[in-house]
Protein backbone atom coordinates (compact mmCIF):
# COMPACT_ATOMS: atom_id res chain seq x y z
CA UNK A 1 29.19 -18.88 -45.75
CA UNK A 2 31.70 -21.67 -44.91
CA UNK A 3 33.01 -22.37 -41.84
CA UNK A 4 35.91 -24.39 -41.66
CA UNK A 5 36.64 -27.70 -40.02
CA UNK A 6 37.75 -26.50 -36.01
CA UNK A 7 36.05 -23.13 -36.51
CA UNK A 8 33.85 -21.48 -34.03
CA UNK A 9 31.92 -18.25 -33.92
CA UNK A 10 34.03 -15.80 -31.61
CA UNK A 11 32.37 -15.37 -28.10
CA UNK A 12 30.31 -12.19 -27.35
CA UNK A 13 32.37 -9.38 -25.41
CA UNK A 14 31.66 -8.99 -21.55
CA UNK A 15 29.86 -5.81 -20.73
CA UNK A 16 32.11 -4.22 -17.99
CA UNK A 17 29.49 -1.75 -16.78
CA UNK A 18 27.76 -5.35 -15.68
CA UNK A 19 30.50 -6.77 -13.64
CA UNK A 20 30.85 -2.82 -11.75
CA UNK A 21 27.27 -2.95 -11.23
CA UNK A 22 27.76 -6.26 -9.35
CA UNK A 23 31.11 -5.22 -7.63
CA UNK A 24 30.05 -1.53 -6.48
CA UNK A 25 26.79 -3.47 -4.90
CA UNK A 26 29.16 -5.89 -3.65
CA UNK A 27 30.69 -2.77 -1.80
CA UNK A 28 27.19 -1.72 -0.25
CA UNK A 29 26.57 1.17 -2.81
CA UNK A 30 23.62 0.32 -3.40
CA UNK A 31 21.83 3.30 -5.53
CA UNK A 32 25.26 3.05 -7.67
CA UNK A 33 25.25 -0.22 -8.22
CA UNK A 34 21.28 0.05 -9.46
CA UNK A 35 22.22 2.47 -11.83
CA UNK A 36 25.41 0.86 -13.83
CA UNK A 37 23.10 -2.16 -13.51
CA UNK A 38 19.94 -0.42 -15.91
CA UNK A 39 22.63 0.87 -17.44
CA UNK A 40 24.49 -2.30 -18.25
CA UNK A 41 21.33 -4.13 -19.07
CA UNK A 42 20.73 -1.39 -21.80
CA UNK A 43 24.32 -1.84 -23.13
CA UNK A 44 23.81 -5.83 -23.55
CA UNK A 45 20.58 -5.37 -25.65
CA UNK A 46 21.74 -2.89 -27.89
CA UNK A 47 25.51 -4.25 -28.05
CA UNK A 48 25.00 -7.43 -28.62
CA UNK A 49 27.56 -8.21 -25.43
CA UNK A 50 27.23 -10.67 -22.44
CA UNK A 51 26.75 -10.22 -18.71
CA UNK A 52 23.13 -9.80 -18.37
CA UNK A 53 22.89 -11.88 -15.52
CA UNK A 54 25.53 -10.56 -13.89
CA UNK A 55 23.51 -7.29 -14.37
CA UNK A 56 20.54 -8.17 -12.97
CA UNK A 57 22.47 -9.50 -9.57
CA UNK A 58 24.30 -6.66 -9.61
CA UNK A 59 20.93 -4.75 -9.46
CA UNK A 60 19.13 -6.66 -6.81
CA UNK A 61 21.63 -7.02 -4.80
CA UNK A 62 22.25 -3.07 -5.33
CA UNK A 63 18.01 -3.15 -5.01
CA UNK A 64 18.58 -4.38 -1.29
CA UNK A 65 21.80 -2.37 -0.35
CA UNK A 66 19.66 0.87 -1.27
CA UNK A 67 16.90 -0.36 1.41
CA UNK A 68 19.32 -1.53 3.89
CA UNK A 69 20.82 1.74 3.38
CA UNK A 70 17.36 3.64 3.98
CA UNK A 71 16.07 1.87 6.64
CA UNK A 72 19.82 2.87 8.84
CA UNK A 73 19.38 6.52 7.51
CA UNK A 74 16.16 6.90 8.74
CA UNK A 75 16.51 5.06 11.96
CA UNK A 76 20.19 7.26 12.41
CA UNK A 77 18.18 10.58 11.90
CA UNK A 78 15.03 9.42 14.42
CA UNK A 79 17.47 8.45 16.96
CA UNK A 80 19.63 12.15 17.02
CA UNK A 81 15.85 13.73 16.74
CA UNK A 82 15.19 12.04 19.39
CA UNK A 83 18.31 13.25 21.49
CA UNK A 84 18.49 17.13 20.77
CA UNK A 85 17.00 19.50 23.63
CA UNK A 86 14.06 21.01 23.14
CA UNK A 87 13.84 25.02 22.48
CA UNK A 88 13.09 26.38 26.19
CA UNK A 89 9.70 28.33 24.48
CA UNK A 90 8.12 25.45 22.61
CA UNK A 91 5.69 26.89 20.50
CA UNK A 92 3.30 23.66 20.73
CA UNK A 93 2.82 20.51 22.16
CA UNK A 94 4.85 17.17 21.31
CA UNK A 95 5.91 14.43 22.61
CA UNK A 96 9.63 13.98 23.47
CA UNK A 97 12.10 11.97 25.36
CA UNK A 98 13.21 13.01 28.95
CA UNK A 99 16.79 13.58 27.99
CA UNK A 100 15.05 16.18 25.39
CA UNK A 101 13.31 18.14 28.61
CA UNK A 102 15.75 21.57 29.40
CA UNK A 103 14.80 24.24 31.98
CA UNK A 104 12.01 25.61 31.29
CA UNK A 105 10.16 22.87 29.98
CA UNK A 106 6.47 21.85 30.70
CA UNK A 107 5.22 18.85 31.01
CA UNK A 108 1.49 17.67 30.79
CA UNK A 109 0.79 15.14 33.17
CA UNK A 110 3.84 13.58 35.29
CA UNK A 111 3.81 9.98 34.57
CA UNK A 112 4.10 7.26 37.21
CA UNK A 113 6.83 6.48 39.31
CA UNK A 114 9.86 4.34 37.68
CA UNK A 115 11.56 4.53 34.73
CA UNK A 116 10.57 7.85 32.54
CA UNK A 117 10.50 7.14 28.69
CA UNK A 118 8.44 9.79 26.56
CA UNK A 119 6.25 12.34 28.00
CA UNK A 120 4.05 15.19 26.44
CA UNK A 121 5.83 18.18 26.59
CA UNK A 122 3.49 21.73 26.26
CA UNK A 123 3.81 25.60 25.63
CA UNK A 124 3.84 26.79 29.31
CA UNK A 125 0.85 28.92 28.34
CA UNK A 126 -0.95 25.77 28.36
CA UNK A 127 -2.40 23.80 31.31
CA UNK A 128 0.24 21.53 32.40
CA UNK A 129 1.21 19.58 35.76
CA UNK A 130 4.87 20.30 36.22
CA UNK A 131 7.91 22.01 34.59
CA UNK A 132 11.76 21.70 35.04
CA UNK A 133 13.35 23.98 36.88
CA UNK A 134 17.00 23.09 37.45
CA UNK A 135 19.39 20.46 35.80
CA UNK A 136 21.80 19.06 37.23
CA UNK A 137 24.82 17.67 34.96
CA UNK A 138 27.32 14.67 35.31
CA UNK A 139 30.56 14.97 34.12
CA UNK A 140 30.68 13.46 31.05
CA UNK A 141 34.10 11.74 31.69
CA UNK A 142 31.81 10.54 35.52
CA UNK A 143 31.60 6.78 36.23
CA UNK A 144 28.28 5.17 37.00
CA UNK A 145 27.54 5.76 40.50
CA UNK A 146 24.57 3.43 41.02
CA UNK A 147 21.28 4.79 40.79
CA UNK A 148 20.95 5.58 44.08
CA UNK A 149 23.65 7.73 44.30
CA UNK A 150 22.56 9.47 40.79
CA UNK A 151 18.99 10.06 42.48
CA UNK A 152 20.54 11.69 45.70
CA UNK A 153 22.58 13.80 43.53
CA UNK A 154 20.32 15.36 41.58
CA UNK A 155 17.74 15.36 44.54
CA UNK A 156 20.06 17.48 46.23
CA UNK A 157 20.22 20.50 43.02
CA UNK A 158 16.51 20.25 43.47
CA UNK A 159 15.68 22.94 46.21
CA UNK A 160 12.12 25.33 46.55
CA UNK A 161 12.80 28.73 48.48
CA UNK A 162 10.17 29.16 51.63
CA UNK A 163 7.14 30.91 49.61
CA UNK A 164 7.03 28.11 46.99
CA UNK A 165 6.91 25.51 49.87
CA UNK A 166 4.24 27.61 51.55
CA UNK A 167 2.61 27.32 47.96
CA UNK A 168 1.83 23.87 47.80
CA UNK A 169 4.69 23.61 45.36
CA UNK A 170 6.44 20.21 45.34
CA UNK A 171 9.32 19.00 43.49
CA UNK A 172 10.36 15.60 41.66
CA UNK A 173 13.66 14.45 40.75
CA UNK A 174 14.51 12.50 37.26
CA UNK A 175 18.20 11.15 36.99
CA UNK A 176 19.87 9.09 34.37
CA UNK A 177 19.33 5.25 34.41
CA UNK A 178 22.40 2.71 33.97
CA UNK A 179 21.21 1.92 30.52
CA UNK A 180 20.41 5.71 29.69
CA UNK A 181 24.38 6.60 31.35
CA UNK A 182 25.57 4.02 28.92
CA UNK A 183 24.16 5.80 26.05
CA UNK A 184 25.71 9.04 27.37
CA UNK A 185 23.13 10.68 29.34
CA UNK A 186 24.50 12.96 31.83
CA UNK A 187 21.76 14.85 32.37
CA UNK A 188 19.21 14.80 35.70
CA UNK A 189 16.01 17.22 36.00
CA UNK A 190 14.05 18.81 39.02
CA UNK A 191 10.47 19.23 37.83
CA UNK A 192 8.21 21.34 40.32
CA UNK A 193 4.55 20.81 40.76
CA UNK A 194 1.62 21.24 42.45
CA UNK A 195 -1.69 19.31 42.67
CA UNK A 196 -3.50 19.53 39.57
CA UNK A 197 -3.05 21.71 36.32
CA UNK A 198 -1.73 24.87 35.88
CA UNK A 199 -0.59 27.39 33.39
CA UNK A 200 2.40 29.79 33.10
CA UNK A 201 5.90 29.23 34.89
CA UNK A 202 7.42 28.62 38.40
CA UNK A 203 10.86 30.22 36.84
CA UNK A 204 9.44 33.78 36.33
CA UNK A 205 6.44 33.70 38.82
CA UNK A 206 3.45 33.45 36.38
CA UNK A 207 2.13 30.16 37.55
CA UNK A 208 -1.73 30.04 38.35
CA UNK A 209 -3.85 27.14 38.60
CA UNK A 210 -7.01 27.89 36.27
């Protein structure tokens, strides 16, 4: 073949499926832009056309957008698990976040005094130290009234009739923290005890120490 004087061999097409790849990971799709990027890399090879390069960013970059992407999923669907009541008849034990606790609920062991984070929460069936009795609830439009306000007013929802006093039966107040308020926690709990273990409820009477 001759090439005349000047002449050049035309320059291979650009594969467009390469340049999406890069701009749809570009746009934080990741698992899109992974698959125009295998795609595009195929398309190259058996078209003869340019842009693997661009391919190959398009599908690390999409490579990292899809873990990115993961890592916020799973971390958005632990933190809503982690602020949805409880069922009032839990059916075995867990561990759970206070603001999970509802009436009802029975609680292990009470831990110590101060800020409450996650406690073990059990079927009331089984022995346990306390349960909550009564919520009290904040409005949820309410503006932070200092902790020790929030502790006087749920101590104040938190009240044992004469034969549960007589009992032994003692009560303990949990109300929301400043940081928990600011996450919209509106919620404060009256557990009721007594010293030691026991098993059934203090809502319908059945409580027994074993």
């Amino acid at each position: 073949m001759h090439y005349a004087p000047g002449w050049v061999e035309p320059r291979a097409r650009l594969e467009p499926t390469a340049v999406w790849s890069l701009v749809v990971a570009l746009l934080g799709l990741g698992p899109v832009a992974v698959a125009l990027a295998v795609v595009a890399l195929r398309r190259t090879a058996a078209r003869h056309t340019r842009g693997r390069g661009i391919a190959l960013a398009g599908g690390v970059l999409g490579l990292v957008g899809t873990v990115a992407l993961a890592v916020v999923g799973t971390a958005a669907v632990l933190t809503w698990r982690g602020t949805q009541p409880l069922p009032a008849d839990l059916s075995a034990p867990r561990d759970a976040h206070a603001q999970q606790l509802v009436t009802g609920s029975c609680v292990q062991t009470l831990p110590a005094d101060g800020s409450v984070g996650t406690v073990r929460v059990v079927p009331c069936a089984d022995p346990h130290q306390a349960q909550v009795i009564t919520e009290f609830l904040f409005a949820q439009d309410a503006v932070w009234p200092g902790q020790q306000a929030a502790d006087a007013r749920v101590a104040r929802a938190c009240v044992l009739d004469d034969t549960e006093v007589a009992a032994g039966v003692r009560t303990v107040t949990w109300a929301p923290t400043e940081r928990s308020w600011a996450d919209g926690d509106r919620v404060g709990l009256c557990l009721a005890f007594v010293d030691g273990q026991v098993t059934g409820s203090f809502l319908d009477g059945t409580v027994s120490q074993p």
